[in-house]
C-alpha atoms as a PDB file:
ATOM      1  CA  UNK A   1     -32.436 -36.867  -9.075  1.00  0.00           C
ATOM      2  CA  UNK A   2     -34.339 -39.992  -8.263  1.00  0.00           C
ATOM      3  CA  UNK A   3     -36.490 -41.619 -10.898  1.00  0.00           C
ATOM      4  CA  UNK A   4     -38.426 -44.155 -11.078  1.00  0.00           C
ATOM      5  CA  UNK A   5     -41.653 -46.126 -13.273  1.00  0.00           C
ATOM      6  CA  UNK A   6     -45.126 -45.550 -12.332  1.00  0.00           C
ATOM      7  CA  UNK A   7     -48.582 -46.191 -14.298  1.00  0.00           C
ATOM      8  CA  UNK A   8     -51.047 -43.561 -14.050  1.00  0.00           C
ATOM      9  CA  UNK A   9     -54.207 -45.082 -11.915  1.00  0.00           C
ATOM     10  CA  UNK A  10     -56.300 -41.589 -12.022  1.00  0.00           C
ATOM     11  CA  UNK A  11     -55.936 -37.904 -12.836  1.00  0.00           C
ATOM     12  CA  UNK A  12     -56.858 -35.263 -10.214  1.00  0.00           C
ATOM     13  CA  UNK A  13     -56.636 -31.752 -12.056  1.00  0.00           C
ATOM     14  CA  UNK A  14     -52.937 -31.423 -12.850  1.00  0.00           C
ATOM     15  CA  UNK A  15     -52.172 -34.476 -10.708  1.00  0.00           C
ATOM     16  CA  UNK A  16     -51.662 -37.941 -11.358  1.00  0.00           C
ATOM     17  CA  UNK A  17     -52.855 -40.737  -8.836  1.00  0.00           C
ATOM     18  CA  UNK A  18     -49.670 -43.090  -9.542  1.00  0.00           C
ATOM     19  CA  UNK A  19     -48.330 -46.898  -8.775  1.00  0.00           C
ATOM     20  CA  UNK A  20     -44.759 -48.199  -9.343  1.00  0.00           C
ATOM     21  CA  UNK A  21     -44.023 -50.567 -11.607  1.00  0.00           C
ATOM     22  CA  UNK A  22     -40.921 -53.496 -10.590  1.00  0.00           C
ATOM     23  CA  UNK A  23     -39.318 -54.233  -8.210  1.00  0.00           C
ATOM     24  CA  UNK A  24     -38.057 -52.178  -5.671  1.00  0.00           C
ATOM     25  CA  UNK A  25     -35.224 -53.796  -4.162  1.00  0.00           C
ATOM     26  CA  UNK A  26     -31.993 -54.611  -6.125  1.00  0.00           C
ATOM     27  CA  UNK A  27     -31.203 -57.676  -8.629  1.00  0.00           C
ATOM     28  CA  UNK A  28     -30.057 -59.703  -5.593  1.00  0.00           C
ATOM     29  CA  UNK A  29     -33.473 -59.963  -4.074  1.00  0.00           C
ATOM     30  CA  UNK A  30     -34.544 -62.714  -5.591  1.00  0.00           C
ATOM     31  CA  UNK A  31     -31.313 -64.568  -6.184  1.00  0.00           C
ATOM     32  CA  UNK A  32     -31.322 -65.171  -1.963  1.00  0.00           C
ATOM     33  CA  UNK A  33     -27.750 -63.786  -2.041  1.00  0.00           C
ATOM     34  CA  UNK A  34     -28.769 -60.730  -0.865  1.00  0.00           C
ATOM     35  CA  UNK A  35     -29.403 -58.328   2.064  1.00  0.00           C
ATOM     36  CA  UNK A  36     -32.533 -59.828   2.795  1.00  0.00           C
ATOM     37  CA  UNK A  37     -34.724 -56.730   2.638  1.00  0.00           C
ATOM     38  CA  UNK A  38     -36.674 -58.245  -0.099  1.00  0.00           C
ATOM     39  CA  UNK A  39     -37.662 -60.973   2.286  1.00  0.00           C
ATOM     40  CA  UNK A  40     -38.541 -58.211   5.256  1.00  0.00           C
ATOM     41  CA  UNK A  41     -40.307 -56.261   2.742  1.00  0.00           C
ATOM     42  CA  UNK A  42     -42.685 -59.691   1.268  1.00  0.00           C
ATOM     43  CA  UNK A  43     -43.163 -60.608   5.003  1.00  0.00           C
ATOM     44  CA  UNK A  44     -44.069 -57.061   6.732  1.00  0.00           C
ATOM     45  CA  UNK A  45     -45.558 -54.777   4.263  1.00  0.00           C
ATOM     46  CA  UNK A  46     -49.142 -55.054   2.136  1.00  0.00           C
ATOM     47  CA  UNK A  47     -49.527 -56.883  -0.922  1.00  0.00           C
ATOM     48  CA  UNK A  48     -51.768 -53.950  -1.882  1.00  0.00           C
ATOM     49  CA  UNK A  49     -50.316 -51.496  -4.799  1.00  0.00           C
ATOM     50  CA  UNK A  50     -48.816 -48.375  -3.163  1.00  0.00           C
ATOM     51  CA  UNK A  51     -50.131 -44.855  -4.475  1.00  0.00           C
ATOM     52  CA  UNK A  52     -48.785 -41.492  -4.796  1.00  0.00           C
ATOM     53  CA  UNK A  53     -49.691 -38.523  -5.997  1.00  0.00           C
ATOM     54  CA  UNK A  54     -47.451 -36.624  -8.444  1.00  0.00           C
ATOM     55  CA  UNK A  55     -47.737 -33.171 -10.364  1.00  0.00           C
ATOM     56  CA  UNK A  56     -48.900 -34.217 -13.920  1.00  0.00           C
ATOM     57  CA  UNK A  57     -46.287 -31.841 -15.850  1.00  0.00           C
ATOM     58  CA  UNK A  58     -46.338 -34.318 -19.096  1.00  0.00           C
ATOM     59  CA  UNK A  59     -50.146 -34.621 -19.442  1.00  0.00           C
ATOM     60  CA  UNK A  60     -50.112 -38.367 -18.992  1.00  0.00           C
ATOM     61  CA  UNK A  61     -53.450 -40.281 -18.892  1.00  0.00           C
ATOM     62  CA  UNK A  62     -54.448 -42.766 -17.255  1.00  0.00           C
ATOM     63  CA  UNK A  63     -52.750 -46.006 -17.836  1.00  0.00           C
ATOM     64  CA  UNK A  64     -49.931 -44.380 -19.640  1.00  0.00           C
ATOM     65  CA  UNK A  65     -46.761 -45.788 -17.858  1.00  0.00           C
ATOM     66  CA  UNK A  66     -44.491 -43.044 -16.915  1.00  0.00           C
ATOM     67  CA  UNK A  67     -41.202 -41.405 -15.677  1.00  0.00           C
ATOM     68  CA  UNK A  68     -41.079 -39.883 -11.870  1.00  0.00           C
ATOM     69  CA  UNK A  69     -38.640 -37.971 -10.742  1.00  0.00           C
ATOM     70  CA  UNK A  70     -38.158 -37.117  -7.243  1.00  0.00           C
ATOM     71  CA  UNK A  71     -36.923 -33.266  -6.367  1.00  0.00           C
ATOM     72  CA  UNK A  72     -33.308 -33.106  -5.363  1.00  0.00           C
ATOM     73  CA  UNK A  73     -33.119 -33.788  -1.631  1.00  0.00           C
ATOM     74  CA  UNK A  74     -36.268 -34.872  -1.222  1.00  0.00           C
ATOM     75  CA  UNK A  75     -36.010 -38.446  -0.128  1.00  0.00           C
ATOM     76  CA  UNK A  76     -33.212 -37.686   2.895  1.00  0.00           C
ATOM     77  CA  UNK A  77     -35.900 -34.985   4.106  1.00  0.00           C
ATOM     78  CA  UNK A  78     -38.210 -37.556   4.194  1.00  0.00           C
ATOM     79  CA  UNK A  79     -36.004 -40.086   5.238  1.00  0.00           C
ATOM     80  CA  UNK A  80     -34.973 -38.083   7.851  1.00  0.00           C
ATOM     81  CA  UNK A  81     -38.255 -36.541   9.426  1.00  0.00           C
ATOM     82  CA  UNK A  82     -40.331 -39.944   8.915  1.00  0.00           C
ATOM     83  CA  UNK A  83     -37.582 -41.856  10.825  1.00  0.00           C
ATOM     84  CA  UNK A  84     -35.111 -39.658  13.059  1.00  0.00           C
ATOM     85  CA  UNK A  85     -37.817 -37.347  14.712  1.00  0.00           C
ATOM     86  CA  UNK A  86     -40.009 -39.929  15.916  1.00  0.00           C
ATOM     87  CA  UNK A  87     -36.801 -41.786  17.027  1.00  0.00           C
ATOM     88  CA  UNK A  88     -35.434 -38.752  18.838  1.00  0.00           C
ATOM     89  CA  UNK A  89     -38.898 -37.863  21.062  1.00  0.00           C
ATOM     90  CA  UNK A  90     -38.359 -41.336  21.792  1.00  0.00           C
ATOM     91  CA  UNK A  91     -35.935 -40.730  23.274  1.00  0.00           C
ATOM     92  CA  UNK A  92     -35.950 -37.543  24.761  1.00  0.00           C
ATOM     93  CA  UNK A  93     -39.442 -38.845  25.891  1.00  0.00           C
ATOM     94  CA  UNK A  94     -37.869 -41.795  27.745  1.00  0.00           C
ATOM     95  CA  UNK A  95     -34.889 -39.946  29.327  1.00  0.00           C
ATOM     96  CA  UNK A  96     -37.569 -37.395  30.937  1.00  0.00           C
ATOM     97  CA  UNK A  97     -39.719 -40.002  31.836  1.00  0.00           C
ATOM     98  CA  UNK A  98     -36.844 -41.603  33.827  1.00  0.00           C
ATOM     99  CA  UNK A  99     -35.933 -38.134  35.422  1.00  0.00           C
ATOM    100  CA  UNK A 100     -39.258 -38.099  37.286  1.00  0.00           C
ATOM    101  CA  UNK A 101     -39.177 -41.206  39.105  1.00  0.00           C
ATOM    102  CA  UNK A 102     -38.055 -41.664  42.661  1.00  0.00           C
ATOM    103  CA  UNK A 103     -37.449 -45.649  43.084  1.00  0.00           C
ATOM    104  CA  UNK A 104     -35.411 -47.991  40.453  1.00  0.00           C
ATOM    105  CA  UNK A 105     -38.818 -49.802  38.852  1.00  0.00           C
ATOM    106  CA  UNK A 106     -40.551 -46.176  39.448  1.00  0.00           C
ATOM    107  CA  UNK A 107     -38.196 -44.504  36.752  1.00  0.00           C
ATOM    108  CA  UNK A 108     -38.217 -47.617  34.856  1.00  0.00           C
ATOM    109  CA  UNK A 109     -42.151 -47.019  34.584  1.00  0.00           C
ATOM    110  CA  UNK A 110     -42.163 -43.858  33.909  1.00  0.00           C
ATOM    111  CA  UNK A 111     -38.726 -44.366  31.192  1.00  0.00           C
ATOM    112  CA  UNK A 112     -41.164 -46.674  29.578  1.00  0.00           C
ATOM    113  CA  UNK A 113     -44.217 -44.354  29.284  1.00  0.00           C
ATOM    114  CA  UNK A 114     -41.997 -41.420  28.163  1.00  0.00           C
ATOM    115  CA  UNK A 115     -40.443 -43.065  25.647  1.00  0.00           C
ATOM    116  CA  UNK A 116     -44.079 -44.345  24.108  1.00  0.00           C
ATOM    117  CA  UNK A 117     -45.399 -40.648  24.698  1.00  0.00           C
ATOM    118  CA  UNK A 118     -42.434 -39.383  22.337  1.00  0.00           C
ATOM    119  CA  UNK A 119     -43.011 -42.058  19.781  1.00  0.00           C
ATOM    120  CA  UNK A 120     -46.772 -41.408  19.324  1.00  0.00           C
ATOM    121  CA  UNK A 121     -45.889 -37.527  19.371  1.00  0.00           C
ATOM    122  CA  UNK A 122     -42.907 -37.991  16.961  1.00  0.00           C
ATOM    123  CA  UNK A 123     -45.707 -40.056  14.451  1.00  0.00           C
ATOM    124  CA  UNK A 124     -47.715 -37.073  14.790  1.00  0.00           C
ATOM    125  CA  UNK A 125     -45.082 -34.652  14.203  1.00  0.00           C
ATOM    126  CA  UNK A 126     -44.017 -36.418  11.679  1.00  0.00           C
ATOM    127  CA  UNK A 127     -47.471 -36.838   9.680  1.00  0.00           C
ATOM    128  CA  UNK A 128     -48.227 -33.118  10.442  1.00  0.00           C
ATOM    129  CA  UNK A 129     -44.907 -31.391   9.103  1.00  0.00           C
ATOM    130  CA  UNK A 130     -44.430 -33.642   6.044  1.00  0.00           C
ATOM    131  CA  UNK A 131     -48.510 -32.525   5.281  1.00  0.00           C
ATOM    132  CA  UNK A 132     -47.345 -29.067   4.539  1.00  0.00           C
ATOM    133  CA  UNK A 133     -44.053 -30.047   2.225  1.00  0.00           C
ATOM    134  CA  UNK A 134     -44.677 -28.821  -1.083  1.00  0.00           C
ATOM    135  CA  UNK A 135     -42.091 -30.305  -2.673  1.00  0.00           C
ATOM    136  CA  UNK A 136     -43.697 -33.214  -4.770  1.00  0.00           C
ATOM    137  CA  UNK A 137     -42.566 -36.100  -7.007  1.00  0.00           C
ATOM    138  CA  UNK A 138     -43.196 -34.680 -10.727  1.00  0.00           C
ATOM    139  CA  UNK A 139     -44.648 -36.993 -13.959  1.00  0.00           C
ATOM    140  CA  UNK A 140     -41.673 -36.032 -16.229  1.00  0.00           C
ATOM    141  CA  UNK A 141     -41.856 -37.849 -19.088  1.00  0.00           C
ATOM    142  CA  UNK A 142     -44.675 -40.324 -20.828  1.00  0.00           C
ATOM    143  CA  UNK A 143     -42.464 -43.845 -21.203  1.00  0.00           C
ATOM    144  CA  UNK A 144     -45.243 -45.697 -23.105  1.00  0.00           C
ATOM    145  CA  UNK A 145     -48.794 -43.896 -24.110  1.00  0.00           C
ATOM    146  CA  UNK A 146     -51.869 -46.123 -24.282  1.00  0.00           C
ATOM    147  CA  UNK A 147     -54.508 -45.500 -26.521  1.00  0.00           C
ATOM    148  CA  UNK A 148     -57.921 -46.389 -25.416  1.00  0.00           C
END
């Protein structure tokens, strides 16, 4: 299983509106030594605090820090249907797109259009199958309570 720290941000029911807490990349990140996705990750994504939603199985409140555990298997499924189904209509999109053209710069064109067709339709795929997943990430454990 995958765990990780989160602080509660808002309670919805029997759900907890969550944020990680750390880092997320390993210790190398910011000795410069490393991989470099650290650097990718400061340069490319948001500065803004990510947010989940988790079942709320340990009653946390808000601003209780807590454990998260993700279900077993979880992240490859969503590894694999956020990144190799777009990339695969992609694909398929571009190699159908080149079947249809006559000339050379013809089935280029058409390659090209294909293979952004696929892409927007693997996003959308994507985004509509992972909607209906019920498996969730699940508050497990209360790490430190605070008392307001």
């Amino acid at each position: 299983m995958n765990e990780m720290r989160a602080v509660v941000l808002e309670l919805r029911g029997d759900q907890a509106a969550i944020a990680p807490v750390g880092n997320f990349g390993c210790s190398h990140c910011n000795s410069g030594n490393g991989c470099g996705s650290g650097k990718l990750a400061r340069m490319f994504c948001s500065n803004k605090p990510r947010k989940f939603i988790a079942n709320n199985s340990a009653q946390a409140r808000v601003g209780d820090e807590v454990n998260v555990v993700l279900p077993e298997g979880m992240l490859l499924h969503s590894s694999l249907l956020m990144y190799m189904l777009p990339l695969m209509l992609l694909l398929g999109g571009a190699l159908l797109g080149a079947s249809l053209g006559g000339t050379d710069a013809a089935r280029d064109g058409y390659a090209v259009l294909g293979a952004l067709l696929g892409l927007l339709a693997g996003f959308a795929a994507s985004r509509a199958i992972a909607a209906g997943v019920k498996q969730q990430a699940v508050v497990q454990s209360v790490v430190e309570a605070k008392d307001f």
